[in-house]
C-alpha atoms as a PDB file:
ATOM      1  CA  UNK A   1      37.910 151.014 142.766  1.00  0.00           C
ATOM      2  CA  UNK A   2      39.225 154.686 143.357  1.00  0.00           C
ATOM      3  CA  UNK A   3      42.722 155.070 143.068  1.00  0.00           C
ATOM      4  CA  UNK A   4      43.143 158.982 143.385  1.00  0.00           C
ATOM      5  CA  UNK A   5      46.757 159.261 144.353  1.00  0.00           C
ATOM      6  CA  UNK A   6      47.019 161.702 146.881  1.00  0.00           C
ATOM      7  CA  UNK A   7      45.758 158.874 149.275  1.00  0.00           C
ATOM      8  CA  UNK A   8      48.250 156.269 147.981  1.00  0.00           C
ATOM      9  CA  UNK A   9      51.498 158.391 147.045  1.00  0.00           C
ATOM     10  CA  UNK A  10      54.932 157.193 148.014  1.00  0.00           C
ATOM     11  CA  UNK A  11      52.886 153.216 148.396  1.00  0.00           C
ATOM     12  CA  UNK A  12      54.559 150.197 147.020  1.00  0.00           C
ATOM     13  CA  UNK A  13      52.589 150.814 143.519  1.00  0.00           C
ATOM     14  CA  UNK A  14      54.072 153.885 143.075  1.00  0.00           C
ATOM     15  CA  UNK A  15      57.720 152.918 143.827  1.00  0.00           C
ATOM     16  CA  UNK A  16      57.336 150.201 140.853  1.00  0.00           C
ATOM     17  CA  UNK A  17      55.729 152.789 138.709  1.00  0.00           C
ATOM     18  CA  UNK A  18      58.083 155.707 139.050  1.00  0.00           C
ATOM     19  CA  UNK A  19      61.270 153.370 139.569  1.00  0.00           C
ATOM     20  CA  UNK A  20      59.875 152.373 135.701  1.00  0.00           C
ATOM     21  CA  UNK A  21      59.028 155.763 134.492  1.00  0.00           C
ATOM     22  CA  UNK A  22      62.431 157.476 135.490  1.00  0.00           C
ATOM     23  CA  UNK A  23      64.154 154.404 133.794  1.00  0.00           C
ATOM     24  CA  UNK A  24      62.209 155.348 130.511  1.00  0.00           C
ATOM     25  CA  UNK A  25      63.095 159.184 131.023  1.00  0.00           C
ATOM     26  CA  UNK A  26      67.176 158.420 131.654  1.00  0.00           C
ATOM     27  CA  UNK A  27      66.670 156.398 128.377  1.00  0.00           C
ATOM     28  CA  UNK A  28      65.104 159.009 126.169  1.00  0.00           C
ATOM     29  CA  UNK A  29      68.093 161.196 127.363  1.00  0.00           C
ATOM     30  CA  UNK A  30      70.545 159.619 125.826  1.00  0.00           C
ATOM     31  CA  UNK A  31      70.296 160.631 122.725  1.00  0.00           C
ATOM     32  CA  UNK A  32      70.754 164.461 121.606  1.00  0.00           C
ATOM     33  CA  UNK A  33      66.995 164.826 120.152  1.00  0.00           C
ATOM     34  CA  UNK A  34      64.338 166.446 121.960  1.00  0.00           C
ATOM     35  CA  UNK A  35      61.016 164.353 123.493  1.00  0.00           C
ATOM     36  CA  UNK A  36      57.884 165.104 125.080  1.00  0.00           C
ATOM     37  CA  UNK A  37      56.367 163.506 128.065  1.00  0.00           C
ATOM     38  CA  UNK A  38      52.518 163.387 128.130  1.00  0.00           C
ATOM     39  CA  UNK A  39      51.310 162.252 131.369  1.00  0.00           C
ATOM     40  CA  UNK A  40      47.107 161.957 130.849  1.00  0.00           C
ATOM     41  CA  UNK A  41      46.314 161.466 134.694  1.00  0.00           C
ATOM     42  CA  UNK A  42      48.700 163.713 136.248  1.00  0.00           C
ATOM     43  CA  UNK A  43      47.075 164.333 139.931  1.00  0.00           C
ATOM     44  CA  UNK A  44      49.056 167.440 142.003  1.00  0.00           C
ATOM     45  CA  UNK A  45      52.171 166.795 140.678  1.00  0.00           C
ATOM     46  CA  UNK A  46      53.905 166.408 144.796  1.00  0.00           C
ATOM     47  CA  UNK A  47      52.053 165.047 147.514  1.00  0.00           C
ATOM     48  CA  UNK A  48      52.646 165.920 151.478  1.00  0.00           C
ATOM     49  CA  UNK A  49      53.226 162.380 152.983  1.00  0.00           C
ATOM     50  CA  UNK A  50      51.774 164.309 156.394  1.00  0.00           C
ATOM     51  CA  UNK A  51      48.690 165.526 155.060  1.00  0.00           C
ATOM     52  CA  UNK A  52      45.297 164.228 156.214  1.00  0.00           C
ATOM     53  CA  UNK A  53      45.204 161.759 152.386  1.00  0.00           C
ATOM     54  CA  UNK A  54      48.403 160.262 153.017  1.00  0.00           C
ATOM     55  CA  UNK A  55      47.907 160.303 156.757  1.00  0.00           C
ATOM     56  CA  UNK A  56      44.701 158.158 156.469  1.00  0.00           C
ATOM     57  CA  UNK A  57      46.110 155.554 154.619  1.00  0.00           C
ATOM     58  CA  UNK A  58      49.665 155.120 155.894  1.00  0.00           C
ATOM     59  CA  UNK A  59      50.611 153.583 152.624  1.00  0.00           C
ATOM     60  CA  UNK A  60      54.162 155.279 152.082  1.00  0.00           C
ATOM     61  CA  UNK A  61      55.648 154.003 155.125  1.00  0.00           C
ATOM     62  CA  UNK A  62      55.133 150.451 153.725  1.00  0.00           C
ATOM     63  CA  UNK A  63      56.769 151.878 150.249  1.00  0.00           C
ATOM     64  CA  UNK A  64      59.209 154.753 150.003  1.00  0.00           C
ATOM     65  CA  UNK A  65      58.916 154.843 153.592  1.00  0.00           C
ATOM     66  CA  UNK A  66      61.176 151.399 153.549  1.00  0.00           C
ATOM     67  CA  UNK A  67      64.238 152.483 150.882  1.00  0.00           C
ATOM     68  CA  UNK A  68      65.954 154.711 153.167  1.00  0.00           C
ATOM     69  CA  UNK A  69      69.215 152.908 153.578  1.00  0.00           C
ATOM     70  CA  UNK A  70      69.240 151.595 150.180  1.00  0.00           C
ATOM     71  CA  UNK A  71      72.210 152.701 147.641  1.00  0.00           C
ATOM     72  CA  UNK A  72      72.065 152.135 144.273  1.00  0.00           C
ATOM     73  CA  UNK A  73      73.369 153.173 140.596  1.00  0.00           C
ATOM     74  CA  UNK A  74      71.460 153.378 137.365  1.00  0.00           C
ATOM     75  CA  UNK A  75      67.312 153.969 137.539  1.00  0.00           C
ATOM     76  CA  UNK A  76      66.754 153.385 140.660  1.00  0.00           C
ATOM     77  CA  UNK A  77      69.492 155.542 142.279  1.00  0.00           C
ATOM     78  CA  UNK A  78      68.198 158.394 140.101  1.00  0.00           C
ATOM     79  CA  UNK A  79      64.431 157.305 141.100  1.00  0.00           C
ATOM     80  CA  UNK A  80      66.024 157.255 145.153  1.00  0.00           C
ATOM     81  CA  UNK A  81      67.489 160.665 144.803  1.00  0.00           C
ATOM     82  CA  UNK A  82      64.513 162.102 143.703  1.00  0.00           C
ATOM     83  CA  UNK A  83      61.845 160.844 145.660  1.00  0.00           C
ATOM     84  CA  UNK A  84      62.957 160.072 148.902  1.00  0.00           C
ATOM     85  CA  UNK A  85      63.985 162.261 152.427  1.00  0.00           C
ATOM     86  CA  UNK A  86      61.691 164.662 151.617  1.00  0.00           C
ATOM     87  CA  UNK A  87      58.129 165.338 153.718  1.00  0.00           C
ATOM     88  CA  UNK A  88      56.080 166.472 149.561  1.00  0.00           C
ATOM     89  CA  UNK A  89      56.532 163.152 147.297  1.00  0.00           C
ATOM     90  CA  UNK A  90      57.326 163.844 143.388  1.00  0.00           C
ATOM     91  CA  UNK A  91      54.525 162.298 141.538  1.00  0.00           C
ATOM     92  CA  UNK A  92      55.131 161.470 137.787  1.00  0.00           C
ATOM     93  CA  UNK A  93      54.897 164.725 136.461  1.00  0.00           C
ATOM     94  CA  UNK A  94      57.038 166.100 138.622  1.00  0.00           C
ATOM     95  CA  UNK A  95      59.357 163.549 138.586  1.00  0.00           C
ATOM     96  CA  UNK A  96      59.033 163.807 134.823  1.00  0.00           C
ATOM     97  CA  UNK A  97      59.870 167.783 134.950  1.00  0.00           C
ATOM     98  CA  UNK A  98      62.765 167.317 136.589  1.00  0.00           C
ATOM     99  CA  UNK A  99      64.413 164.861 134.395  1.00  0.00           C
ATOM    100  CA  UNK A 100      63.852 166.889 131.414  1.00  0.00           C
ATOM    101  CA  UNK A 101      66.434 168.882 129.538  1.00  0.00           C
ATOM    102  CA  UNK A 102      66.089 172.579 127.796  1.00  0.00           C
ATOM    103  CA  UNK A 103      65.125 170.925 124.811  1.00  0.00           C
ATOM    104  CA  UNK A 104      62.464 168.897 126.084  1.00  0.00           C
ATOM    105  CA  UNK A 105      58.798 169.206 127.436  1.00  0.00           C
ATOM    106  CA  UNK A 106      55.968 167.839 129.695  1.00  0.00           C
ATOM    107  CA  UNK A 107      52.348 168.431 129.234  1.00  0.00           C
ATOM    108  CA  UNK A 108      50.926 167.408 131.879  1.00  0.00           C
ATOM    109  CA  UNK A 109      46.819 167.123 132.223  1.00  0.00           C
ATOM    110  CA  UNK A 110      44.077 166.635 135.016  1.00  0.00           C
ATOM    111  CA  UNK A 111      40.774 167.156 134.743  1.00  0.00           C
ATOM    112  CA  UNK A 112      40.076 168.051 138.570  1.00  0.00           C
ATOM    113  CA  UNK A 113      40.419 171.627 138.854  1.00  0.00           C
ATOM    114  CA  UNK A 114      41.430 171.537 142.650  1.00  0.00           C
ATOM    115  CA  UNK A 115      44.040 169.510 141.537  1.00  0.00           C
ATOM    116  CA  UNK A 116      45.101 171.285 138.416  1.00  0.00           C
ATOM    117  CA  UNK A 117      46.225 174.398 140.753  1.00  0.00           C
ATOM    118  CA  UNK A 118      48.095 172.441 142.831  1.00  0.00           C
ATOM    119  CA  UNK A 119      49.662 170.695 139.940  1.00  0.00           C
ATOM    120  CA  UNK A 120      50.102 174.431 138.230  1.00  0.00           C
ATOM    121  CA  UNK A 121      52.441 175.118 141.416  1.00  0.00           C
ATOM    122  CA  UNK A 122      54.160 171.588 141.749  1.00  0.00           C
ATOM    123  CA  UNK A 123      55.621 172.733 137.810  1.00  0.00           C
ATOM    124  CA  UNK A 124      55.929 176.789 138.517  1.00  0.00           C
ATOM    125  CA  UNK A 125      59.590 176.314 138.418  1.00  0.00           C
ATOM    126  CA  UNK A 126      60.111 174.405 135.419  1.00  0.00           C
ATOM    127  CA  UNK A 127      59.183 176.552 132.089  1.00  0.00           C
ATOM    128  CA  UNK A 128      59.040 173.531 129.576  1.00  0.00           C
ATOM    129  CA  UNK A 129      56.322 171.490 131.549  1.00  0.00           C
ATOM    130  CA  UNK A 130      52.762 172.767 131.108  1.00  0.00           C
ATOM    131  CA  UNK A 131      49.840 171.520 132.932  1.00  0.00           C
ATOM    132  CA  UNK A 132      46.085 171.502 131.656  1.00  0.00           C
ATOM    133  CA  UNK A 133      42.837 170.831 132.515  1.00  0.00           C
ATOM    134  CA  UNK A 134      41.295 168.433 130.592  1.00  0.00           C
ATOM    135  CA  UNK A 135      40.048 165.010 130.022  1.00  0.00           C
ATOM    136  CA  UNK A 136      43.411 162.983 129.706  1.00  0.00           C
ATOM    137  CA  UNK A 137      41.556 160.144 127.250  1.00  0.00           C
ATOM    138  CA  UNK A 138      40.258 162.853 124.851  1.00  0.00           C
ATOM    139  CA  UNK A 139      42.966 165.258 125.258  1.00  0.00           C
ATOM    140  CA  UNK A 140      45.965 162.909 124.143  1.00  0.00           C
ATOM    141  CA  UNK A 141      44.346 162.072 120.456  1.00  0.00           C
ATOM    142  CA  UNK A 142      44.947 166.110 120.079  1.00  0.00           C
ATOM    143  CA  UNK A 143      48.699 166.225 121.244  1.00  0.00           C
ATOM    144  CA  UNK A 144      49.647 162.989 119.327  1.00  0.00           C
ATOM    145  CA  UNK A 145      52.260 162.805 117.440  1.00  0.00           C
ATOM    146  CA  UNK A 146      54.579 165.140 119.266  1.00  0.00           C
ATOM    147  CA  UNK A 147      56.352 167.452 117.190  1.00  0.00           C
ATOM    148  CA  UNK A 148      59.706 165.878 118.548  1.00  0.00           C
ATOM    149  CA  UNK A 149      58.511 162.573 117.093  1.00  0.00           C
ATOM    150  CA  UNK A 150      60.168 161.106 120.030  1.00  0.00           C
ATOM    151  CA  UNK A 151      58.498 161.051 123.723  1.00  0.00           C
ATOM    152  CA  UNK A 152      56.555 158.821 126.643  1.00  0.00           C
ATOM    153  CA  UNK A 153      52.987 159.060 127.160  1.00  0.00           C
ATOM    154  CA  UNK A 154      51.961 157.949 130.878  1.00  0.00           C
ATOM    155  CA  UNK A 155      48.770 156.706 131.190  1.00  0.00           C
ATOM    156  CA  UNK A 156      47.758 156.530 135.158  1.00  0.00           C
ATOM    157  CA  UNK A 157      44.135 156.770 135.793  1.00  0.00           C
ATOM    158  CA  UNK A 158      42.720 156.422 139.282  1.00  0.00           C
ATOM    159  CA  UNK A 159      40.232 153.556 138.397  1.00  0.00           C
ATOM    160  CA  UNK A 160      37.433 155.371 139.246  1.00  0.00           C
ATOM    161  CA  UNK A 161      34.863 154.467 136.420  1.00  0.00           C
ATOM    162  CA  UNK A 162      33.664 150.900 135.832  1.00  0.00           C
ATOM    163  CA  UNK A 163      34.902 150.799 132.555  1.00  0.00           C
ATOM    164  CA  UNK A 164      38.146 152.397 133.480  1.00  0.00           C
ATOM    165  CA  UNK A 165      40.011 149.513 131.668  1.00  0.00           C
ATOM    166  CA  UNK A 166      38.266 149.516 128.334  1.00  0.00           C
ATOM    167  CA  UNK A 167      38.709 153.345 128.178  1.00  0.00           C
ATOM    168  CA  UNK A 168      42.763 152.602 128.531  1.00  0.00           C
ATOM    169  CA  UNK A 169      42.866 150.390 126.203  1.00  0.00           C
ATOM    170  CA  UNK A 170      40.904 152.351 123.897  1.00  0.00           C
ATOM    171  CA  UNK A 171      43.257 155.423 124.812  1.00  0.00           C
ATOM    172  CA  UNK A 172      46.024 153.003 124.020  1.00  0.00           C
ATOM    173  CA  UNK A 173      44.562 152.041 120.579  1.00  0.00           C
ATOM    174  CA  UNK A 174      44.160 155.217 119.805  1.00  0.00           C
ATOM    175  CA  UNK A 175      47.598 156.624 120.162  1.00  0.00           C
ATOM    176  CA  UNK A 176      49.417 153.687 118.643  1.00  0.00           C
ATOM    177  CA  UNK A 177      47.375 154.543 115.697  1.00  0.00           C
ATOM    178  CA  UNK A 178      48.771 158.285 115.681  1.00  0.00           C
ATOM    179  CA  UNK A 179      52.661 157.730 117.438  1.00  0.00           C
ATOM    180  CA  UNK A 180      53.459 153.792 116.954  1.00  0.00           C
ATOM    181  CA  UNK A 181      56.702 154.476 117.942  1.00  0.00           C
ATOM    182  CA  UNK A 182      56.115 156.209 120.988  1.00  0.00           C
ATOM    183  CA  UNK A 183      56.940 154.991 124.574  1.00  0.00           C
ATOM    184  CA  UNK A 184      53.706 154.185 126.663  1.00  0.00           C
ATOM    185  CA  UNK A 185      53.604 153.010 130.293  1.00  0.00           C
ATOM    186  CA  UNK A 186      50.063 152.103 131.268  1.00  0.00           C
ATOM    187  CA  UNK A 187      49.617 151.563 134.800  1.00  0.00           C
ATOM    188  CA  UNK A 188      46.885 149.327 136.409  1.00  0.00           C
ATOM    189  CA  UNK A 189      45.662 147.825 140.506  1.00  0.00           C
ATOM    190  CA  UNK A 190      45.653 144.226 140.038  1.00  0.00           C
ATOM    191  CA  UNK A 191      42.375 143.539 141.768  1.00  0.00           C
ATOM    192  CA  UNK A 192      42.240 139.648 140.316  1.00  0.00           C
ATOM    193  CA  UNK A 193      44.547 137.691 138.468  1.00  0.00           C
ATOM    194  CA  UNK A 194      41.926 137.455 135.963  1.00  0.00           C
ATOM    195  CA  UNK A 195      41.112 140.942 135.484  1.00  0.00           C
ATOM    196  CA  UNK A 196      44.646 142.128 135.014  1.00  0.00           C
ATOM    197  CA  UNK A 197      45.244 139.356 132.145  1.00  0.00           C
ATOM    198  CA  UNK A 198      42.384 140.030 130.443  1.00  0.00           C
ATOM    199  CA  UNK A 199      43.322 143.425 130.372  1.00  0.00           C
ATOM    200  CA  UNK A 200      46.573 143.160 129.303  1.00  0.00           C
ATOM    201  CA  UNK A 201      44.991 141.579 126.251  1.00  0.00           C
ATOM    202  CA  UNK A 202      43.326 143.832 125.326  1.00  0.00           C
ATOM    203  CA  UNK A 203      46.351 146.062 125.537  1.00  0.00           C
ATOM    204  CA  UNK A 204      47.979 143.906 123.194  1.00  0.00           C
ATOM    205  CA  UNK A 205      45.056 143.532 120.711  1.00  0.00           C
ATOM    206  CA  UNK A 206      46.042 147.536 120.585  1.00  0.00           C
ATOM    207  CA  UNK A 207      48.719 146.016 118.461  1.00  0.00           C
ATOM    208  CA  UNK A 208      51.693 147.028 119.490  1.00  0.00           C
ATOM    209  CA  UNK A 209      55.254 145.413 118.366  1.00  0.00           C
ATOM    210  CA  UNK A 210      56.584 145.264 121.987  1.00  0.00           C
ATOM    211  CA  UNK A 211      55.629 144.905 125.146  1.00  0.00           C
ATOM    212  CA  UNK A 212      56.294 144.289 128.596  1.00  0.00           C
ATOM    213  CA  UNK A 213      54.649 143.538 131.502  1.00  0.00           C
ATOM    214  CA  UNK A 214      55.616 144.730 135.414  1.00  0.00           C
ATOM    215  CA  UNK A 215      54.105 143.079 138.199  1.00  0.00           C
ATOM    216  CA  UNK A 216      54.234 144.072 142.146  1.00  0.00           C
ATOM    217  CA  UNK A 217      52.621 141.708 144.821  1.00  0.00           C
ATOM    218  CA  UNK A 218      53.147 142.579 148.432  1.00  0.00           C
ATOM    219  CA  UNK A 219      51.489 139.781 149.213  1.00  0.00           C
ATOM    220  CA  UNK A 220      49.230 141.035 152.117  1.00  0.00           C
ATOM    221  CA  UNK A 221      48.298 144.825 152.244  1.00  0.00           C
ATOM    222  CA  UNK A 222      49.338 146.482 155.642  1.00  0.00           C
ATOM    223  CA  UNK A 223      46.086 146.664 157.575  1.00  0.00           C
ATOM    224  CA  UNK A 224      43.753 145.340 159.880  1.00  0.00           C
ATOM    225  CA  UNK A 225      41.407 143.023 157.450  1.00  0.00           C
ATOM    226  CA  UNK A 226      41.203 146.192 154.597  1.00  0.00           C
ATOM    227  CA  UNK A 227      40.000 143.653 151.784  1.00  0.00           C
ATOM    228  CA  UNK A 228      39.793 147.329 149.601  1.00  0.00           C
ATOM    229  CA  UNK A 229      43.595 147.651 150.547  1.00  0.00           C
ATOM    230  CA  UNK A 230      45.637 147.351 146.924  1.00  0.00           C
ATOM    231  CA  UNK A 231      48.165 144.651 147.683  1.00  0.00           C
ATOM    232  CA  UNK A 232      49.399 144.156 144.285  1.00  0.00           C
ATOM    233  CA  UNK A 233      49.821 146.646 140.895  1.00  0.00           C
ATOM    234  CA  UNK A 234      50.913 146.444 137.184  1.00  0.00           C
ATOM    235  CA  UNK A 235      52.570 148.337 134.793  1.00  0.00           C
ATOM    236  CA  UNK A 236      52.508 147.303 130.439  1.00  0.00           C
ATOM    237  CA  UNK A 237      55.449 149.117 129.026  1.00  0.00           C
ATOM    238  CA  UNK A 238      54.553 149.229 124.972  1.00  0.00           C
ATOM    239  CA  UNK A 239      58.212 150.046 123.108  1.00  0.00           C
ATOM    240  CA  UNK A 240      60.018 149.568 125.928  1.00  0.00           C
ATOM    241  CA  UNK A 241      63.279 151.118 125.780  1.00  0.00           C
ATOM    242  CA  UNK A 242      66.811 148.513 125.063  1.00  0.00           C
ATOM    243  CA  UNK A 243      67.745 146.672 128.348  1.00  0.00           C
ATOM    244  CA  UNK A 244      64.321 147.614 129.995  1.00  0.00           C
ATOM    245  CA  UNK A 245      63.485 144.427 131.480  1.00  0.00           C
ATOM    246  CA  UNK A 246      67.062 143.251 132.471  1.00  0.00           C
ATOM    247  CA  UNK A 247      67.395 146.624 134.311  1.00  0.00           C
ATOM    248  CA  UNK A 248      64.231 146.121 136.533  1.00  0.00           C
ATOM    249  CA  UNK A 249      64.591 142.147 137.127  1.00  0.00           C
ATOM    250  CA  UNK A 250      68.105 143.854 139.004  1.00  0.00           C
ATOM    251  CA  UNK A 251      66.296 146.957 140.589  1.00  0.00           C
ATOM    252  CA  UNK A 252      63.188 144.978 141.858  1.00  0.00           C
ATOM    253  CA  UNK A 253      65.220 141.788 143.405  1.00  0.00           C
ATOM    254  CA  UNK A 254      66.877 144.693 145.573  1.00  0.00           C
ATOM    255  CA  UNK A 255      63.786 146.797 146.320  1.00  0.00           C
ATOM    256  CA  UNK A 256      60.730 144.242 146.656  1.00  0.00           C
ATOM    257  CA  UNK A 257      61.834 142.358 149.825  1.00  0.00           C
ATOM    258  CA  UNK A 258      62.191 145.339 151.514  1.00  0.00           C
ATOM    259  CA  UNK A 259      58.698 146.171 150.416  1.00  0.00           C
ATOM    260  CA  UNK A 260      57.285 143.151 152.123  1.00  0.00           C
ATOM    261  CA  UNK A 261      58.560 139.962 153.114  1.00  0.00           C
ATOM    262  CA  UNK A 262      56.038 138.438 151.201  1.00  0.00           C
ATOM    263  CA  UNK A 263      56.766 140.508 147.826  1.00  0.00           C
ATOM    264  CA  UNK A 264      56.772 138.980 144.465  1.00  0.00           C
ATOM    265  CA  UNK A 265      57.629 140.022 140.882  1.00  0.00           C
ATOM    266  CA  UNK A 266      57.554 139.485 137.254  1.00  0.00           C
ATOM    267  CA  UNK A 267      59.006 141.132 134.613  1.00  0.00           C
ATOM    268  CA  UNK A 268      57.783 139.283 131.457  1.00  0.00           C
ATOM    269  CA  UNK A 269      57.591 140.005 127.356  1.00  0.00           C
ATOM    270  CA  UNK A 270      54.226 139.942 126.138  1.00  0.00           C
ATOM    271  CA  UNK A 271      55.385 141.096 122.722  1.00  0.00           C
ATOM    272  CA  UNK A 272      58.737 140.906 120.758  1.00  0.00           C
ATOM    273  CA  UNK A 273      61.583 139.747 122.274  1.00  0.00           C
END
């Protein structure tokens, strides 16, 4: 499938994902060191909600579209304060940007060169987040470890090769081998059940420690009969911060009903404790 995100920002996917990643980012925060965020698939960066991609899809209606009148503390306020009332959605690089402090950085990559300039913009006002063009699998072997020895790699691709899934886990493989004690959120469409379980196997024959496992299903994709419609998403979260998975059991049992009657989660170990 093709998952570019300019046609799916603000969806029910990427409330999940970025309700995650902000939660990882308010983690690494709390202690005085420096990190560095490498996001590997970074798209534009911001995303109007009333352009012709996001128009022909509708999807952020059925996500951020639905959290208006929700109020909330911890992650998911922060996530809500940043994402929501305005017509240009944050994607994660921006949302990653504007988390950071003096001391930290973003480098954020994309290897479509329309998309690079809008991304250059999107991080114009924020001097310690860099964008590049570049392949994101190749380029993040050459930026691992980060000096900081502390960070979060995202890793968001938009599904668009057939072997999209071995290449992540490769990626994955990879980078444990350089930062094992890094912070890695790997996002992925859940297609089939089968599909996603097999690949978050071979996430874990990576080898990492810790892990944990995100799921969002809507249930039914808003639609007229769209079988191509993505109705459900996952996120692995290797060395997932303390009090990770208790945190987002909380935020998604507030957020995924009004998502879709029909929603269901999981929030699951599939390493460690």
């Amino acid at each position: 499938m093709n998952y570019r995100h300019a046609f799916h920002a603000g969806n029910f996917a990427d409330v999940v994902k970025h309700l995650v990643l902000v939660a990882c980012l308010l983690h690494l925060r709390k202690k005085e060191q420096p990190f560095a965020v490498i996001d590997t698939h970074a798209g534009r960066g911001r995303y109007d909600l009333e352009g012709d991609e996001a128009s022909r899809t509708g999807e952020a209606a059925n996500g951020i579209g639905r959290l208006g009148g929700v109020t909330a503390e911890g992650a998911l306020g922060e996530y809500l304060a940043l994402a929501r009332g305005e017509i240009f959605y944050p994607g994660s690089p921006l949302l990653a940007a504007m988390l950071l402090r003096p001391s930290d950085r973003l480098v954020a990559i994309e290897k479509h060169a329309e998309d690079v300039a809008a991304l250059k913009a999107a991080l114009a006002a924020y001097p310690n987040a860099r964008a590049e063009q570049a392949d994101g699998y190749a380029r993040l072997t050459a930026l691992l470890p980060p000096k900081e020895r502390r960070g979060l790699i995202v890793i968001d691709p938009p599904y668009e090769a057939p072997d999209e899934f071995a290449q992540a886990a490769a990626a994955l493989r990879g980078a444990l081998r350089r930062f094992a004690t890094g912070i890695y959120l790997i996002w992925f469409p859940v297609k089939s059940a089968g599909e996603a379980n097999a690949f978050a196997g071979e996430l874990l024959n990576a080898g990492p420690k810790k892990a944990l496992r995100i799921d969002i299903d809507i249930g039914a994709a808003p639609g007229a009969g769209d079988k191509e419609r993505l109705a459900a998403a996952g996120l692995i979260v290797v060395n997932p911060p303390f009090g990770l998975a208790g945190e987002m059991e909380a935020a998604l049992a507030a957020v995924a009903p009004l998502l879709s009657p029909k929603a269901r989660y999981s929030v699951s170990a599939l390493a460690g404790e």
